[in-house]
N, C-alpha and C. Protein backbone atom coordinates (compact mmCIF):
# COMPACT_ATOMS: atom_id res chain seq x y z
N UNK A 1 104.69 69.58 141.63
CA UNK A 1 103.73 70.66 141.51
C UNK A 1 104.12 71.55 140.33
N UNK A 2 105.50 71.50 140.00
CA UNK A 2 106.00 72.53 138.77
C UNK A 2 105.59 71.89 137.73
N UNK A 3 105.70 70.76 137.83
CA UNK A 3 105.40 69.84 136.34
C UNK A 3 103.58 70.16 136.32
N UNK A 4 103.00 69.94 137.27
CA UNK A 4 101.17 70.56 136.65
C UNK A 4 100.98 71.78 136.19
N UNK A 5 101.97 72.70 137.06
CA UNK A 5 101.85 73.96 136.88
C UNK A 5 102.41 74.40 134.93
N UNK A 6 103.06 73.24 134.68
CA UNK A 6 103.65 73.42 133.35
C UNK A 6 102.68 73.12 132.05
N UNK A 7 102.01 72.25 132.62
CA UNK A 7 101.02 71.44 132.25
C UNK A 7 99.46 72.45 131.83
N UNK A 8 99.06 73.25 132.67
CA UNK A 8 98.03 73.46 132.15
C UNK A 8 97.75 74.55 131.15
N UNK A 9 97.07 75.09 130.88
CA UNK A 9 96.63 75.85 129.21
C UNK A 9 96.52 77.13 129.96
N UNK A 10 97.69 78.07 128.65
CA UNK A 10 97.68 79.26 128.98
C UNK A 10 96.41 79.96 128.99
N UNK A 11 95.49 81.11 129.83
CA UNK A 11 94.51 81.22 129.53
C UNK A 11 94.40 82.11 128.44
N UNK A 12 92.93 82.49 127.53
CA UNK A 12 93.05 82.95 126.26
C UNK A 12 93.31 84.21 126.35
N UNK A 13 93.36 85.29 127.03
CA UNK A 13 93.51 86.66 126.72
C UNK A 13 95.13 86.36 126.83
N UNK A 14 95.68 85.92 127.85
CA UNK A 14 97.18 86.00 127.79
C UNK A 14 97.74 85.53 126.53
N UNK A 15 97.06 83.73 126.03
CA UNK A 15 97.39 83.33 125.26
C UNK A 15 97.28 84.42 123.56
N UNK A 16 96.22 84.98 123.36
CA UNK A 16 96.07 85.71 122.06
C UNK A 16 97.42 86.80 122.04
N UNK A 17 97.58 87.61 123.43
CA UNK A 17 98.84 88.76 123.15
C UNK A 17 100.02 88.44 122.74
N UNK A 18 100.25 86.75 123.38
CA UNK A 18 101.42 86.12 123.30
C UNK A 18 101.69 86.03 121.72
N UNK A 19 100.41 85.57 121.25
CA UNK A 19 100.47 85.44 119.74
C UNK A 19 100.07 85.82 118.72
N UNK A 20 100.08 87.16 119.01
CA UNK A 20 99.36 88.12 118.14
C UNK A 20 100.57 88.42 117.05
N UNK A 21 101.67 88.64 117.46
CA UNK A 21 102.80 89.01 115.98
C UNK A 21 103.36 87.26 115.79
N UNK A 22 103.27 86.33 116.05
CA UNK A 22 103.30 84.88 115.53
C UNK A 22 102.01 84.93 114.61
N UNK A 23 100.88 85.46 114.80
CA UNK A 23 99.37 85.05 113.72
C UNK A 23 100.27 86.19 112.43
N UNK A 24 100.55 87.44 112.64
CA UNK A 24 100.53 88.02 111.86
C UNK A 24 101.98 87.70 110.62
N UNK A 25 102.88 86.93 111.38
CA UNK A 25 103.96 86.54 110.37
C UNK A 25 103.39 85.10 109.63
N UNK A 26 102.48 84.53 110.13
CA UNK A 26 102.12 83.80 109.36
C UNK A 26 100.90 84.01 108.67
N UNK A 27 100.19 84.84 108.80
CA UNK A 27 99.26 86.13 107.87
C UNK A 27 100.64 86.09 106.28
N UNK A 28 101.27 86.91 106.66
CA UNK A 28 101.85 87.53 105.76
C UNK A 28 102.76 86.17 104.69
N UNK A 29 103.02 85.29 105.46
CA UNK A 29 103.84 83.99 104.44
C UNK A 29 102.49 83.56 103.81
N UNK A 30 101.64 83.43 104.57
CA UNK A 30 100.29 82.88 103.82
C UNK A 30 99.87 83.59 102.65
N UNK A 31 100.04 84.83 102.39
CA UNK A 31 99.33 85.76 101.61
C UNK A 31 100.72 85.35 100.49
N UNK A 32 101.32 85.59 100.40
CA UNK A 32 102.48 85.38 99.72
C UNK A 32 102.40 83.96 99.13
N UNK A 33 102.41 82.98 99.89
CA UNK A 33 102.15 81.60 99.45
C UNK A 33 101.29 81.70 98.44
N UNK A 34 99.88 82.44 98.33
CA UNK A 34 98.99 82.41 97.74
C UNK A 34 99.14 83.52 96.90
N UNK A 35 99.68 84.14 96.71
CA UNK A 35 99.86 85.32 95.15
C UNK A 35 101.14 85.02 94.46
N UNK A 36 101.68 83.95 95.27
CA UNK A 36 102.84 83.41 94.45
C UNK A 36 102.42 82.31 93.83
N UNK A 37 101.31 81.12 94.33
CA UNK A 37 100.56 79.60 93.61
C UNK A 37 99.37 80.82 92.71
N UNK A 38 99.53 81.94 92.58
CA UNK A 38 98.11 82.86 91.49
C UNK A 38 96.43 82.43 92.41
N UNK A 39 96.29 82.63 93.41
CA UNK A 39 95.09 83.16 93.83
C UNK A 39 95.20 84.56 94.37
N UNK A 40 95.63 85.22 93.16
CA UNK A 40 95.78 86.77 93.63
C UNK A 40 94.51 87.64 93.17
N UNK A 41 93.98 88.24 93.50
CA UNK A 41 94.58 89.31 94.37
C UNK A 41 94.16 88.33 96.37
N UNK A 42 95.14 88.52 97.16
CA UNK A 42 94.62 88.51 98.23
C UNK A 42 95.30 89.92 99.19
N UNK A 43 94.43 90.06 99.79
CA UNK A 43 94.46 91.12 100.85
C UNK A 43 94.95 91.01 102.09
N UNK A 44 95.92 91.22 102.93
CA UNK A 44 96.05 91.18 104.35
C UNK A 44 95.71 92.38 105.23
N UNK A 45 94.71 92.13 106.17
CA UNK A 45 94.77 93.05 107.33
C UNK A 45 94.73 92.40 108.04
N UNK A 46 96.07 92.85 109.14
CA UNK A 46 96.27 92.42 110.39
C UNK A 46 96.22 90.78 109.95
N UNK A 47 95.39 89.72 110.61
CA UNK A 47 95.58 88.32 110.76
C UNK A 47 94.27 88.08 109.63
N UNK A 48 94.25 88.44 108.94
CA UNK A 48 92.94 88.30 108.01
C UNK A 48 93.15 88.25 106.80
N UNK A 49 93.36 87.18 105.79
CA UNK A 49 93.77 87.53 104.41
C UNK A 49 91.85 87.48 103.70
N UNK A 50 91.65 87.97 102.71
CA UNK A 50 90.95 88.08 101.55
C UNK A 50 91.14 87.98 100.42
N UNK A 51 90.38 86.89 99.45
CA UNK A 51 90.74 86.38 98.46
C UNK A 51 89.22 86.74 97.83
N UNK A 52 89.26 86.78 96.44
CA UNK A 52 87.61 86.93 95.72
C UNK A 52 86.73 86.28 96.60
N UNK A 53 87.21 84.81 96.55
CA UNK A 53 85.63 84.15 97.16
C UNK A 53 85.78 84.14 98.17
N UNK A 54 87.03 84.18 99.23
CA UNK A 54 86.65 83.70 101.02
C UNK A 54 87.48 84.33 101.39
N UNK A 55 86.92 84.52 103.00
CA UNK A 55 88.25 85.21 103.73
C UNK A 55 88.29 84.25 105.00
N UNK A 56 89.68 84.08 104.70
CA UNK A 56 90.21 83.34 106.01
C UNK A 56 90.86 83.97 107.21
N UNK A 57 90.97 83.40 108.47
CA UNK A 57 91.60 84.15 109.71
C UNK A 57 92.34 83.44 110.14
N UNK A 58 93.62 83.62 110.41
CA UNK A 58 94.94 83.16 110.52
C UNK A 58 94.79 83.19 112.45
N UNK A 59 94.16 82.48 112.92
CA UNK A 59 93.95 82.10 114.58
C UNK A 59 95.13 81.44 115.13
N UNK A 60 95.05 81.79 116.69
CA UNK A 60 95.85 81.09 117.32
C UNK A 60 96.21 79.77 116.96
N UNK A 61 95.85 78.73 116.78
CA UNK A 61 96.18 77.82 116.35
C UNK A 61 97.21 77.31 115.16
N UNK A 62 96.94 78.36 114.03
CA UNK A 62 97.69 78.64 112.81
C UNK A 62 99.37 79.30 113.47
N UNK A 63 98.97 79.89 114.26
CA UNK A 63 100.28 81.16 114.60
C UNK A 63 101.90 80.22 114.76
N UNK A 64 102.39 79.05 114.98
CA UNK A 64 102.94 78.27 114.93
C UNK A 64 103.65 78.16 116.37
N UNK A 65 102.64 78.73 117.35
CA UNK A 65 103.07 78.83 119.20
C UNK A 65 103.34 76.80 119.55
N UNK A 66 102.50 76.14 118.88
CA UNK A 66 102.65 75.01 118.79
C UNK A 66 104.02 74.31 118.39
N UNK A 67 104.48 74.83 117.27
CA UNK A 67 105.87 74.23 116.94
C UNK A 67 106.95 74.94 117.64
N UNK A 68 107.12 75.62 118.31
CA UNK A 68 108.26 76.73 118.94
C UNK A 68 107.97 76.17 120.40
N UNK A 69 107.11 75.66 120.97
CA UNK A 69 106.92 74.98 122.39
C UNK A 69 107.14 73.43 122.16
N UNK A 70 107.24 72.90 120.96
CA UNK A 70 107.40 71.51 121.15
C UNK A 70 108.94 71.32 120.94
């Protein structure tokens, strides 16, 4: 029963708090990645970078909760 209980998907409000400063450290390497390869200027707020043409959102998925659980 511990092993299902291990098994199923954190739900999303818990899951987002869990990874709200994991989105934002990888916010910030991202923005860096990218004004260091010259698509500068980009902008960070919070989990959100901005670049001239697009703005991307650094989501749960990005936050790297995936590699730190495997």
């Amino acid at each position: 029963i511990a092993l299902f209980a291990l098994c199923a998907p954190i739900p999303g409000p818990l899951l987002h708090d869990a990874t709200r400063r994991l989105q934002e450290w990888s916010a910030r390497g991202a923005q860096w990645i990218l004004n260091t390869c010259g698509f500068a200027p980009v902008v960070r707020r919070g989990t959100v970078l901005y670049l001239p043409q697009y703005t991307l959102d650094v989501d749960t998925p990005c936050s790297g909760l995936q590699t730190l659980l495997t």
